[in-house]
C-alpha atoms as a PDB file:
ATOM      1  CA  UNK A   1      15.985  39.405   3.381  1.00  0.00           C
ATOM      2  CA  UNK A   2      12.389  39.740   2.399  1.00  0.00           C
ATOM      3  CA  UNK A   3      10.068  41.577   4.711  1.00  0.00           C
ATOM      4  CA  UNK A   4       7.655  39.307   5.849  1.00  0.00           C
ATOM      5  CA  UNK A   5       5.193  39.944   8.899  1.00  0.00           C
ATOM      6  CA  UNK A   6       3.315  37.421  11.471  1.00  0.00           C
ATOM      7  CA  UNK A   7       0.327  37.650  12.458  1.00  0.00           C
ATOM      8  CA  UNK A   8      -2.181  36.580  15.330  1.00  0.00           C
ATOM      9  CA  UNK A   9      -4.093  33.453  15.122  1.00  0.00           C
ATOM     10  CA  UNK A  10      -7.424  34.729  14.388  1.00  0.00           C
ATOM     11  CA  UNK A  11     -10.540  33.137  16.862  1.00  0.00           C
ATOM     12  CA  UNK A  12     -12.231  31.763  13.579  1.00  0.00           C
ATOM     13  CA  UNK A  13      -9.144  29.738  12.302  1.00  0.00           C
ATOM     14  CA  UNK A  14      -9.841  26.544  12.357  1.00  0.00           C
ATOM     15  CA  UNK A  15      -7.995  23.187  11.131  1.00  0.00           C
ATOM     16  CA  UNK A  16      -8.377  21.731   7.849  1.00  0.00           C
ATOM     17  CA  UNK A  17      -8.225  17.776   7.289  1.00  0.00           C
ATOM     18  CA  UNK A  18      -7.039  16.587   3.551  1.00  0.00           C
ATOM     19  CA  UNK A  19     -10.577  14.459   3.863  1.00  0.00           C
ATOM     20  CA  UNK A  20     -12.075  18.190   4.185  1.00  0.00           C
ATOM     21  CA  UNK A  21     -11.264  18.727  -0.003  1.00  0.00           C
ATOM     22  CA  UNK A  22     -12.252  14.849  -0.772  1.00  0.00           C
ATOM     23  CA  UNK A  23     -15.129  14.749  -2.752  1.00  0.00           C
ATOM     24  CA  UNK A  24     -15.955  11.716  -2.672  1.00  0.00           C
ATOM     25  CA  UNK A  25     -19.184  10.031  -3.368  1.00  0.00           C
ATOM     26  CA  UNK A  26     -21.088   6.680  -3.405  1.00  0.00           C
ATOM     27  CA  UNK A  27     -20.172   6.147  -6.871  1.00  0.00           C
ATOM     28  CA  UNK A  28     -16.419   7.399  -6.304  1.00  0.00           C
ATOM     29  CA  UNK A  29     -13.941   4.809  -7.122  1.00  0.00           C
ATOM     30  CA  UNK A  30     -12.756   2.796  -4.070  1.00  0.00           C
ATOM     31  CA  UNK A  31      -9.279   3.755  -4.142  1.00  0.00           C
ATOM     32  CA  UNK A  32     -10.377   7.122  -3.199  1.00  0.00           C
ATOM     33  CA  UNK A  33     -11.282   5.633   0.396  1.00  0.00           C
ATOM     34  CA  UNK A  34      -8.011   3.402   0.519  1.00  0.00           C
ATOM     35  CA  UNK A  35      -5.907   3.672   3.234  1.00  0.00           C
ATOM     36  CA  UNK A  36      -2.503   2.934   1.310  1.00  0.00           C
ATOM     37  CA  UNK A  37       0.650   1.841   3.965  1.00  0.00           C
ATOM     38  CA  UNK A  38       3.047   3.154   0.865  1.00  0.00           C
ATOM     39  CA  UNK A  39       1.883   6.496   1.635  1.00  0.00           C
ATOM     40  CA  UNK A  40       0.760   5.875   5.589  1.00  0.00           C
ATOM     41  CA  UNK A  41       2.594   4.801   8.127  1.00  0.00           C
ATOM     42  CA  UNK A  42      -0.004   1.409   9.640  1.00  0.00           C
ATOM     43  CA  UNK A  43      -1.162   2.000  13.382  1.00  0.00           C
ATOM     44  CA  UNK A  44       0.566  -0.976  15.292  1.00  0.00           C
ATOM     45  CA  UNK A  45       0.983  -2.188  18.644  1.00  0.00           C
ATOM     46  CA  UNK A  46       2.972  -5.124  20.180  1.00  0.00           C
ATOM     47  CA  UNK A  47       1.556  -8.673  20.721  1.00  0.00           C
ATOM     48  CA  UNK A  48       2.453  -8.354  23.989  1.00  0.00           C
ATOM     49  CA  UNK A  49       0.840  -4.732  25.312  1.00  0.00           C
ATOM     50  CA  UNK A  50      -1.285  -5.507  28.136  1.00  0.00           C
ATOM     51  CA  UNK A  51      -5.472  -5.431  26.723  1.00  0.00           C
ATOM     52  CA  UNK A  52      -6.432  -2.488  29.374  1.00  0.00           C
ATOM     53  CA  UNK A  53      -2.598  -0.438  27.943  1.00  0.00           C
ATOM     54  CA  UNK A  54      -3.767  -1.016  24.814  1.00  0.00           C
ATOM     55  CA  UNK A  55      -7.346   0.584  25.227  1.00  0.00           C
ATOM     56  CA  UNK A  56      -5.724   3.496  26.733  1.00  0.00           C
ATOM     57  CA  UNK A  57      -3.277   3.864  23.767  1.00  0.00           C
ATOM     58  CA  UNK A  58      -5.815   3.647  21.307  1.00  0.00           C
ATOM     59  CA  UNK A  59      -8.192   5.996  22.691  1.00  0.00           C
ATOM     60  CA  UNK A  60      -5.755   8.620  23.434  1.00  0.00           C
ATOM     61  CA  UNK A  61      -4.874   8.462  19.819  1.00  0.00           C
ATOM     62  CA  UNK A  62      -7.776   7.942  18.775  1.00  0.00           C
ATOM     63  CA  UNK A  63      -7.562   5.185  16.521  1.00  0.00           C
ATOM     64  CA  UNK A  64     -10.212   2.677  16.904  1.00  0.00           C
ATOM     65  CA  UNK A  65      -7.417  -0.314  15.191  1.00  0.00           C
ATOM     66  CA  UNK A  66      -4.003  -1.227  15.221  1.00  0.00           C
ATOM     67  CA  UNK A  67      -2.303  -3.957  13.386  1.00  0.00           C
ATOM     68  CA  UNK A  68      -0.852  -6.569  15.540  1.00  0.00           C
ATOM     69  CA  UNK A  69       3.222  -7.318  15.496  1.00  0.00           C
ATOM     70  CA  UNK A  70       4.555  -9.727  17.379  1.00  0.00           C
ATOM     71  CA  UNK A  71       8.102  -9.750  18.778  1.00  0.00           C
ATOM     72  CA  UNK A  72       9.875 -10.196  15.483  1.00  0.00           C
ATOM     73  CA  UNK A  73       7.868  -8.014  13.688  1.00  0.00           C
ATOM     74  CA  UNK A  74       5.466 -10.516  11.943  1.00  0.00           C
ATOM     75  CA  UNK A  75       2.079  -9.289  11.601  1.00  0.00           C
ATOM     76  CA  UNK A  76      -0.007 -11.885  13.689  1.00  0.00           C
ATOM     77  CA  UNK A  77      -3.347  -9.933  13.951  1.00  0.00           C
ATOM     78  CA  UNK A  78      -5.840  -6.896  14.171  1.00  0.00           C
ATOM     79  CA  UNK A  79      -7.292  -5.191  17.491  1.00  0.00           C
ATOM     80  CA  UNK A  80     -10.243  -2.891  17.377  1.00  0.00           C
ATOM     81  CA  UNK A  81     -11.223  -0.620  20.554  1.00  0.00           C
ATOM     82  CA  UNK A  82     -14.204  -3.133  19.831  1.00  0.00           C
ATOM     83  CA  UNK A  83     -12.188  -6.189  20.980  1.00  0.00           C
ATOM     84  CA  UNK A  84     -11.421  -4.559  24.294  1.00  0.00           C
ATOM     85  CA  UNK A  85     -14.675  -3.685  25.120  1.00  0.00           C
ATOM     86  CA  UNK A  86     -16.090  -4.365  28.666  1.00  0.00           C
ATOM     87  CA  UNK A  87     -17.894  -7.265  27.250  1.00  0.00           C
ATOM     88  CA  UNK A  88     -15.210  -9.001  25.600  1.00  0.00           C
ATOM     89  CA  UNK A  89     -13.050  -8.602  28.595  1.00  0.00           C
ATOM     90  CA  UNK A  90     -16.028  -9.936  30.771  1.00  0.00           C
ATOM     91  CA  UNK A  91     -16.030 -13.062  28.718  1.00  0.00           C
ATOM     92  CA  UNK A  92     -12.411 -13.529  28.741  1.00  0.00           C
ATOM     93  CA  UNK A  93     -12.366 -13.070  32.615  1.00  0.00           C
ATOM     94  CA  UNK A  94     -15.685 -15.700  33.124  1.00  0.00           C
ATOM     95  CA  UNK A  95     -13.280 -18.101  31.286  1.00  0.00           C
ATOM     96  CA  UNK A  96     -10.940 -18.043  33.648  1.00  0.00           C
ATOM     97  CA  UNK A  97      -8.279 -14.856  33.164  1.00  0.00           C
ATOM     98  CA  UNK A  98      -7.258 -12.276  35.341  1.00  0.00           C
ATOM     99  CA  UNK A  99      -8.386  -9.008  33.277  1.00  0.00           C
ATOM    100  CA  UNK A 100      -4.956  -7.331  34.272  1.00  0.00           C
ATOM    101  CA  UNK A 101      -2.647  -9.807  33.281  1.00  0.00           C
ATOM    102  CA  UNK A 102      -4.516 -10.232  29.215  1.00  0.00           C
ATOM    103  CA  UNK A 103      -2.465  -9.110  26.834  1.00  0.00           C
ATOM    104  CA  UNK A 104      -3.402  -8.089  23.175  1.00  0.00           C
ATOM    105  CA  UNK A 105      -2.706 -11.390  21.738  1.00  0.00           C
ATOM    106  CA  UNK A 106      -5.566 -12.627  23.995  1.00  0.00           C
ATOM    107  CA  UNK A 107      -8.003 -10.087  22.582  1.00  0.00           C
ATOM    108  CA  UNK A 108      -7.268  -9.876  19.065  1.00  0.00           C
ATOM    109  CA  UNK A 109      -8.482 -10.870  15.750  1.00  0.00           C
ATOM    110  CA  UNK A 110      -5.838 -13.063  14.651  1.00  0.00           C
ATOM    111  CA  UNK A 111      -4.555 -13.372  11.193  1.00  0.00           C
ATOM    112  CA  UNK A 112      -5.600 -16.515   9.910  1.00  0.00           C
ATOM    113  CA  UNK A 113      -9.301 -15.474  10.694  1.00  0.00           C
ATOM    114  CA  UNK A 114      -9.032 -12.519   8.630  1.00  0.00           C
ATOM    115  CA  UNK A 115     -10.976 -11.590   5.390  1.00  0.00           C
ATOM    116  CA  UNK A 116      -9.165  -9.341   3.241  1.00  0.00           C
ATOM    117  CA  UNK A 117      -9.628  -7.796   0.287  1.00  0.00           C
ATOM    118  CA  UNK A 118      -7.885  -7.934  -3.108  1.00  0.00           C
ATOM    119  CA  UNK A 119      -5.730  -4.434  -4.400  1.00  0.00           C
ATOM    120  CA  UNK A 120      -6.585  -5.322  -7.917  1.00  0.00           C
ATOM    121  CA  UNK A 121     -10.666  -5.927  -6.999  1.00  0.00           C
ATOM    122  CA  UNK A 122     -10.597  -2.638  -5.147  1.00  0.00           C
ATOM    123  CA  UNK A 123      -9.434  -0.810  -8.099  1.00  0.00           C
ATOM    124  CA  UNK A 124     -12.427  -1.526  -9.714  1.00  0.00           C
ATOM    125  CA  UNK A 125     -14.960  -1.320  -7.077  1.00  0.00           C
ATOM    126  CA  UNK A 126     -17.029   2.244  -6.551  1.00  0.00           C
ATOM    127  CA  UNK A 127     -17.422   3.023  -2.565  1.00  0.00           C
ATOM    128  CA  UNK A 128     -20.256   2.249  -2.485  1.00  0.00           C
ATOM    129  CA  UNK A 129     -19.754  -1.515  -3.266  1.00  0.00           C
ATOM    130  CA  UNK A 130     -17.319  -1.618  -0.743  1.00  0.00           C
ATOM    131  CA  UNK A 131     -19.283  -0.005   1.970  1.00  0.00           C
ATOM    132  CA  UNK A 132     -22.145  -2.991   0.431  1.00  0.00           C
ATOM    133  CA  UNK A 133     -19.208  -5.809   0.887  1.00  0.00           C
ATOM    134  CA  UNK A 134     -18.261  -4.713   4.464  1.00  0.00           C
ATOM    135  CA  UNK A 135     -21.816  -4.410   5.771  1.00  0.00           C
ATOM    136  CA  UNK A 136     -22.013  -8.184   4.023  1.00  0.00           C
ATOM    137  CA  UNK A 137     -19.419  -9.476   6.175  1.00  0.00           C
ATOM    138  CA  UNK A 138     -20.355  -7.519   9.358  1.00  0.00           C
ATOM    139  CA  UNK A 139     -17.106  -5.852   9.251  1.00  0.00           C
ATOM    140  CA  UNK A 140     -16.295  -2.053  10.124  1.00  0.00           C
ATOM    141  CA  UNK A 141     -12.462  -2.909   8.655  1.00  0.00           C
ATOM    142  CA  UNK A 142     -11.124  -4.874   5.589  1.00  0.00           C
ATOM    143  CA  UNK A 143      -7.431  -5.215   5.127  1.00  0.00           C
ATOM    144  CA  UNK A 144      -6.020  -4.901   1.323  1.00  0.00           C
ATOM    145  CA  UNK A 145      -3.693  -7.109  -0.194  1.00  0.00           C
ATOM    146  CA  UNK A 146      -1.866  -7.566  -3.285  1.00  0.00           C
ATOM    147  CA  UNK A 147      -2.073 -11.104  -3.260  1.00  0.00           C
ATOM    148  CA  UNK A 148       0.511 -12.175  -5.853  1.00  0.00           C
ATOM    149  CA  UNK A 149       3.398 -10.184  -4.080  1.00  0.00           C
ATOM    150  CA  UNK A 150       1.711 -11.528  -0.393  1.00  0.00           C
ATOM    151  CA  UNK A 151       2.204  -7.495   0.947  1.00  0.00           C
ATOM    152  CA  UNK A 152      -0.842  -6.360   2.846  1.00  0.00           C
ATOM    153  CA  UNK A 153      -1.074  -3.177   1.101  1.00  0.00           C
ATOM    154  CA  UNK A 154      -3.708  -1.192   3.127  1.00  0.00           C
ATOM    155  CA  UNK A 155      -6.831  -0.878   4.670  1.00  0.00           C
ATOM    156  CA  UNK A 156     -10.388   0.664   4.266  1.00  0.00           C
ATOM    157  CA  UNK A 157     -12.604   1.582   7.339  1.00  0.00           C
ATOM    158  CA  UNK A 158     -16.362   1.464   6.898  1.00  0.00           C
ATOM    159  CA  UNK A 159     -16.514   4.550   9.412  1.00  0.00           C
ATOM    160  CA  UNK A 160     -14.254   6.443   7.059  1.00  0.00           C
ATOM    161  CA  UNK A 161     -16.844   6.000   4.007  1.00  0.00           C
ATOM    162  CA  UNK A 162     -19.917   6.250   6.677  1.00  0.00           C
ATOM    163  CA  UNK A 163     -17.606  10.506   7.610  1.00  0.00           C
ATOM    164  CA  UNK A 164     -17.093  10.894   3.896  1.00  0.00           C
ATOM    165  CA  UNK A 165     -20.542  10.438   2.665  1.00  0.00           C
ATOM    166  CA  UNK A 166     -22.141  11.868   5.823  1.00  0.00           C
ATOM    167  CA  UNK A 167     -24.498   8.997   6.189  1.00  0.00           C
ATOM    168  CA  UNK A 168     -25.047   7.094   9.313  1.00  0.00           C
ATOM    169  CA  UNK A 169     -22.998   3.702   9.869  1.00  0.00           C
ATOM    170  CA  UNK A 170     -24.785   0.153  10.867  1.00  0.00           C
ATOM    171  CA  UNK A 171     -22.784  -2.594  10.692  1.00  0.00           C
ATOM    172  CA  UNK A 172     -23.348  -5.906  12.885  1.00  0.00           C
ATOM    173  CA  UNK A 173     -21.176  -8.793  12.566  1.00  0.00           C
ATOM    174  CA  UNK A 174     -22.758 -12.033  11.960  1.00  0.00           C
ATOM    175  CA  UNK A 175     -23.517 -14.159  15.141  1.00  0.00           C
ATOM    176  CA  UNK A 176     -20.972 -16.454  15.842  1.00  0.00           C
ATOM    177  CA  UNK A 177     -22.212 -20.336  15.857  1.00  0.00           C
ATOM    178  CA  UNK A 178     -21.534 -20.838  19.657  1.00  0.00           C
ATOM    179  CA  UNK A 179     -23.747 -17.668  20.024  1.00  0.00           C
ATOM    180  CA  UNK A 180     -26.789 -19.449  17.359  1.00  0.00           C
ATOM    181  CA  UNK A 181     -26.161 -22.123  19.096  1.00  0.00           C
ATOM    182  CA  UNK A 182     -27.043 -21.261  22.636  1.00  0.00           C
ATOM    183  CA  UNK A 183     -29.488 -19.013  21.643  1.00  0.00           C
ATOM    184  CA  UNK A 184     -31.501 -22.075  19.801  1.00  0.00           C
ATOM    185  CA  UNK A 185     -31.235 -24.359  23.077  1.00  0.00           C
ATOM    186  CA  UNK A 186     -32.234 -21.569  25.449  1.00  0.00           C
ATOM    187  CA  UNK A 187     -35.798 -21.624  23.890  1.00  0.00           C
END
């Protein structure tokens, strides 16, 4: 047996992230921000996780989305800690539900709303065209797909890209039109 010795953790050790040797750049390729589920695990959480669970499940993790299963596994949807703000429970509770009994279905982004983004297109893009094409859109997320197999391959988080390139995030989404519209009567 070899002689090996172990020593005290030293006050100034601190933990490295893999992100921590990234060098990645504005002009990097996009791939190099790419979330890929063949190498990660996706964050999920069930369809039917009560909205105020799923805050706390999120937070404590601190993941600020989750992919949406529902009971057979299907992916139905996307929830950011966004979705189950105070304000979006607020206007799910003035229309009528009890804020204990909504469940992530009720708050979520469902699928066929999505805009997602094509493997192949991202492979050619530079990060800083996708940071461009998210701001566009008003999105903070963008799922990847390869389209001709119909797998949602990944995902790319505008707040990744914002850490990486140590630059400050601002992304809006667009008004929705019921939110034009009762802004334009209200004058």
């Amino acid at each position: 047996m070899k002689n090996i010795t172990l020593y005290n953790a030293d006050r100034t050790d601190h933990l490295i992230w893999p992100s921590d040797f990234q060098e990645v750049s504005a002009s990097s390729t996009a791939l190099s921000v790419f979330t890929d589920f063949r190498q990660h695990e996706p964050a999920i959480i069930d369809a039917d996780t009560k909205a105020l669970d799923a805050e706390q499940i999120m937070r404590r993790s601190h993941q600020r989305l989750k992919l949406v299963l529902n009971g057979q596994g299907e992916f139905v949807g996307i929830l950011s800690l966004e979705d189950l703000s105070d304000h979006e429970l607020i206007k799910k509770v003035a229309n009528g539900h009890n804020r204990n009994e909504l469940t992530v279905t009720d708050m979520m982004q469902r699928r066929d709303r999505l805009k997602v983004l094509d493997y192949h297109d991202l492979e050619v893009m530079t990060v800083a065209e996708v940071l461009d094409l998210l701001k566009q859109y008003g999105d903070e997320h963008c799922l990847v797909v390869e389209r001709e197999q119909h797998e949602i391959r990944g995902i790319i988080s505008a707040r990744e890209i914002a850490r990486l390139l140590n630059i400050p995030l601002s992304i809006s989404r667009p008004p929705k039109f019921a939110e034009v519209y009762l802004a334009a009567i209200r004058r």
